[in-house]
C-alpha atoms as a PDB file:
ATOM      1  CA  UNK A   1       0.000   0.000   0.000  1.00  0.00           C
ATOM      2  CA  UNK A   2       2.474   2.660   1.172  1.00  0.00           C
ATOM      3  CA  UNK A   3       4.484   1.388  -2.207  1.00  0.00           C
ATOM      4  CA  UNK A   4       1.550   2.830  -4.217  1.00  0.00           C
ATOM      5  CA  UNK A   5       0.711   6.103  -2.145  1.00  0.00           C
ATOM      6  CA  UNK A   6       4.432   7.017  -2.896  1.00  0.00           C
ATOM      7  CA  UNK A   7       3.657   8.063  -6.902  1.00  0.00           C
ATOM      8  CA  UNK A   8       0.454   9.300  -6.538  1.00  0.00           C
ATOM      9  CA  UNK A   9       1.870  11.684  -3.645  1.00  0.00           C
ATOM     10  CA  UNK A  10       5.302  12.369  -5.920  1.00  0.00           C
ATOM     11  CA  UNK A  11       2.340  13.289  -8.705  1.00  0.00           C
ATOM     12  CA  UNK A  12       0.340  15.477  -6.289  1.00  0.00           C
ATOM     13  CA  UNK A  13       3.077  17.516  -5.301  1.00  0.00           C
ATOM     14  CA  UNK A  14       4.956  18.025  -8.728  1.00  0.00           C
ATOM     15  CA  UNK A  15       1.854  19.794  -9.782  1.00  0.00           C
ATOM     16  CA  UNK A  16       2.345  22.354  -6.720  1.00  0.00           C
ATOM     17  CA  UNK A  17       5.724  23.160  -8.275  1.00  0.00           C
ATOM     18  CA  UNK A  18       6.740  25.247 -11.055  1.00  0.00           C
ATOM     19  CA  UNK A  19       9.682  26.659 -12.500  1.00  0.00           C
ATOM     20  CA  UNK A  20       9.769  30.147 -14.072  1.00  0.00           C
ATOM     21  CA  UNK A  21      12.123  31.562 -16.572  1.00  0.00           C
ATOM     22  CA  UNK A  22      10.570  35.010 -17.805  1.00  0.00           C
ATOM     23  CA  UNK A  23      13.256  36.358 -20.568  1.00  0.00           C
ATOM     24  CA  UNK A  24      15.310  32.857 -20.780  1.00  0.00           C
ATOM     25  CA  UNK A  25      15.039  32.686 -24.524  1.00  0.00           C
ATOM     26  CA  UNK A  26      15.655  36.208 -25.083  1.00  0.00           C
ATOM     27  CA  UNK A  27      18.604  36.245 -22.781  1.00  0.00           C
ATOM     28  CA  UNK A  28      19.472  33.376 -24.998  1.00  0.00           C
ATOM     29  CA  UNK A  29      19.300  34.428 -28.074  1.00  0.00           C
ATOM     30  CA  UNK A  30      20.856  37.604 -27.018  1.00  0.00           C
ATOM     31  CA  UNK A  31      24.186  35.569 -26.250  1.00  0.00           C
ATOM     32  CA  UNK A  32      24.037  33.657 -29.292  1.00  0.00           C
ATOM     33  CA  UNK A  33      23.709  37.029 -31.217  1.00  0.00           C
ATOM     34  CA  UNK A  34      26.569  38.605 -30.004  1.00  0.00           C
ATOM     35  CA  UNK A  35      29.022  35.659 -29.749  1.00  0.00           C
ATOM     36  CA  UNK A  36      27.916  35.793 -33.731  1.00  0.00           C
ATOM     37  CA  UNK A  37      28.796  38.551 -33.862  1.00  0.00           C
ATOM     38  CA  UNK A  38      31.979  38.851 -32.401  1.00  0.00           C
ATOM     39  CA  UNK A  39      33.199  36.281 -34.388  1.00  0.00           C
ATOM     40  CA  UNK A  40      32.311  37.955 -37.981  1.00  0.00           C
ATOM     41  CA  UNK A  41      33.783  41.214 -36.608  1.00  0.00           C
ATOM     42  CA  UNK A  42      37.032  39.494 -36.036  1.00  0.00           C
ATOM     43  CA  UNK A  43      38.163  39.148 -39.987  1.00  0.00           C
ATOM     44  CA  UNK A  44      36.362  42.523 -41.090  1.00  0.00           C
ATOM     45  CA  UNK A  45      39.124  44.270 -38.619  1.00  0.00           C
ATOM     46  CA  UNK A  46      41.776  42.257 -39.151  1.00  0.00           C
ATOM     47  CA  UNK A  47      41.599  43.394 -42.779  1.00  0.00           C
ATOM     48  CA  UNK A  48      41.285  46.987 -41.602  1.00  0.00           C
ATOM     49  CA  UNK A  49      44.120  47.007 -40.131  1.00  0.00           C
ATOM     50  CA  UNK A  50      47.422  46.677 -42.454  1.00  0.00           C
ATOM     51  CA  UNK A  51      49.820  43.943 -41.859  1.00  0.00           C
ATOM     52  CA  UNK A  52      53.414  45.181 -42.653  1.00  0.00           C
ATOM     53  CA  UNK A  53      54.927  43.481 -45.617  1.00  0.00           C
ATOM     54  CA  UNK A  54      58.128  41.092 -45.225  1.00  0.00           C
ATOM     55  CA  UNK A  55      60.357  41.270 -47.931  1.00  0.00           C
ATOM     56  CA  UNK A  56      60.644  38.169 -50.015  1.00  0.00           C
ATOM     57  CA  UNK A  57      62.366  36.005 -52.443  1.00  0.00           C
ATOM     58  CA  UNK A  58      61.657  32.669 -54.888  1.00  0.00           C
ATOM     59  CA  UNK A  59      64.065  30.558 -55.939  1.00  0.00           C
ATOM     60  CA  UNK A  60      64.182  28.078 -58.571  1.00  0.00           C
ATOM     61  CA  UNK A  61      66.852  25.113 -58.574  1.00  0.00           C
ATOM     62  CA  UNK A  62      67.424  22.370 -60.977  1.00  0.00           C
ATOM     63  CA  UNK A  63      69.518  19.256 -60.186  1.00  0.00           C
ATOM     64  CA  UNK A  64      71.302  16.222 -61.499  1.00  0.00           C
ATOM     65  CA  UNK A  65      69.673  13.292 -61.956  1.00  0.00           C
ATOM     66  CA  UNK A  66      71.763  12.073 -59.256  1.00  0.00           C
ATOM     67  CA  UNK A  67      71.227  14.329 -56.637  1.00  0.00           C
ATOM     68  CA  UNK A  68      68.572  13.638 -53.791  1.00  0.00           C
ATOM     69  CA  UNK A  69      65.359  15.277 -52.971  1.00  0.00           C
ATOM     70  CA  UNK A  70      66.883  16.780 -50.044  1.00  0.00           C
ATOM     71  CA  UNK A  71      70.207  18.042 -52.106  1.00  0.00           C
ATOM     72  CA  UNK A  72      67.918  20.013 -54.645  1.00  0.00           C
ATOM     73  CA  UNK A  73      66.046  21.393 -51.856  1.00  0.00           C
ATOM     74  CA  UNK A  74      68.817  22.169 -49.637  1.00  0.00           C
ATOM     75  CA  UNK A  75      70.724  23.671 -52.982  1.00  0.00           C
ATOM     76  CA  UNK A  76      67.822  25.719 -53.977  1.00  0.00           C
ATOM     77  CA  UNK A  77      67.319  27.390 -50.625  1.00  0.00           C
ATOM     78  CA  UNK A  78      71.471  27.946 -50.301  1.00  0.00           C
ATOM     79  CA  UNK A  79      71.473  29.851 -53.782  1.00  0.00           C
ATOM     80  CA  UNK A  80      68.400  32.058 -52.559  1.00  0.00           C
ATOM     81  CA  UNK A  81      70.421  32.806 -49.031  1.00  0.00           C
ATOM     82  CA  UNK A  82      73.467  33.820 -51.032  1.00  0.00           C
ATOM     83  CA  UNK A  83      71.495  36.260 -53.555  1.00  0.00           C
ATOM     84  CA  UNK A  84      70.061  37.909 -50.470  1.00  0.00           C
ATOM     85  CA  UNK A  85      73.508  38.388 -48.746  1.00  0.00           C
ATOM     86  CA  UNK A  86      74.569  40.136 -52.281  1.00  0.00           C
ATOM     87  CA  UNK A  87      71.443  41.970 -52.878  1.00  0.00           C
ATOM     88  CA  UNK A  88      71.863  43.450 -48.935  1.00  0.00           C
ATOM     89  CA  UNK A  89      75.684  43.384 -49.022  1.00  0.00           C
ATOM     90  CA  UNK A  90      75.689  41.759 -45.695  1.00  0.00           C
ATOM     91  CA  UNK A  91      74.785  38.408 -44.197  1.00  0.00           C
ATOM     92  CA  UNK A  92      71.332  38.642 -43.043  1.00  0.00           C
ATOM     93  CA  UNK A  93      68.813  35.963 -41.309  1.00  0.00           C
ATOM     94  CA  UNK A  94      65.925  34.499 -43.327  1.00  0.00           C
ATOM     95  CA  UNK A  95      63.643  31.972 -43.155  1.00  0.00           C
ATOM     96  CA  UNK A  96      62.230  29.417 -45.197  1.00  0.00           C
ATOM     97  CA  UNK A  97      58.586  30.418 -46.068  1.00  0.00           C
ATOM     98  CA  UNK A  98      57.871  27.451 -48.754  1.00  0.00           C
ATOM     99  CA  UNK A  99      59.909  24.585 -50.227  1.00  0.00           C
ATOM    100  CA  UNK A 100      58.520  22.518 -53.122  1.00  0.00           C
ATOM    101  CA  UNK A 101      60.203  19.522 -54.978  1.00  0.00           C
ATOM    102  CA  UNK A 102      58.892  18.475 -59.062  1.00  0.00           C
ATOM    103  CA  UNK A 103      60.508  15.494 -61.107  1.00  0.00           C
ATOM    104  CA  UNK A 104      60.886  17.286 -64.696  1.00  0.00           C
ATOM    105  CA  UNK A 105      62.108  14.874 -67.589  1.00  0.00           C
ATOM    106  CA  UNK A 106      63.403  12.574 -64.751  1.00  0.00           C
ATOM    107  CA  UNK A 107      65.562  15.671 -63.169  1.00  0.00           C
ATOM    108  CA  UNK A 108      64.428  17.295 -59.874  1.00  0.00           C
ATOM    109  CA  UNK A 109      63.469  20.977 -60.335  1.00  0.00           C
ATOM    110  CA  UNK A 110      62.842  22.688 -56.643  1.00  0.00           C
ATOM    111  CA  UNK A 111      61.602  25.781 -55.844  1.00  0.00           C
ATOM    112  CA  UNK A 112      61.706  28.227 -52.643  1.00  0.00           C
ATOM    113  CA  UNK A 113      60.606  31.378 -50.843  1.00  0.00           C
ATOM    114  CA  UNK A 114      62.652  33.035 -48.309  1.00  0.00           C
ATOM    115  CA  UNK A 115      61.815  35.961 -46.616  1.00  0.00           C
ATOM    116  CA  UNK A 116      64.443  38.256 -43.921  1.00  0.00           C
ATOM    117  CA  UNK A 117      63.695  38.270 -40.734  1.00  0.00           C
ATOM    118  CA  UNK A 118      63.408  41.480 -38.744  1.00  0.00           C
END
């Protein structure tokens, strides 16, 4: 008996209750909008404001048919280094923005990008 009074009294007082929220999905929605919205801002000002420019150089290398991947690569980005020490008459630092490796008519051809560091 008292196993069967428990639900119906759980069911009588539930009713009695009630939870109120007034503005919940407004508040909601409110924080949704502007977390939105502070995401999109984020690229439209980053384009405002100007990045300053690096200076740059690409290379291109070609290499025996004997030499390895890594050779040509390594060749490629030593003969860029060395045209920026002559172009700024000094030795400067640089770093290695891209490095890219083709098989043309069975000889590797690499190419490269260096840029000076400030």
């Amino acid at each position: 008996m008292k196993l069967i009074l428990l639900p119906i009294c759980a069911l009588l007082l539930s009713g009695c209750v009630s939870i109120e929220a007034p503005g919940l999905v407004t508040d909601a929605a409110r924080v949704t909008k502007d977390a939105y919205r502070s995401v999109v801002g984020k690229p439209a000002e980053a384009a405002s404001s100007p990045t300053p420019a690096r200076a740059a150089m690409s290379h291109s290398y070609v290499g025996n048919e004997t030499q390895s991947m890594a050779e040509t690569k390594q060749a490629c980005v030593n003969e860029a280094a060395q045209k920026l020490n002559q172009l700024s008459g000094k030795t400067v630092n640089y770093s290695v923005l891209e490095s890219e490796l083709s098989i043309i008519n069975g000889r590797p051809v690499a190419s490269c990008k260096l840029a000076l560091r400030d």
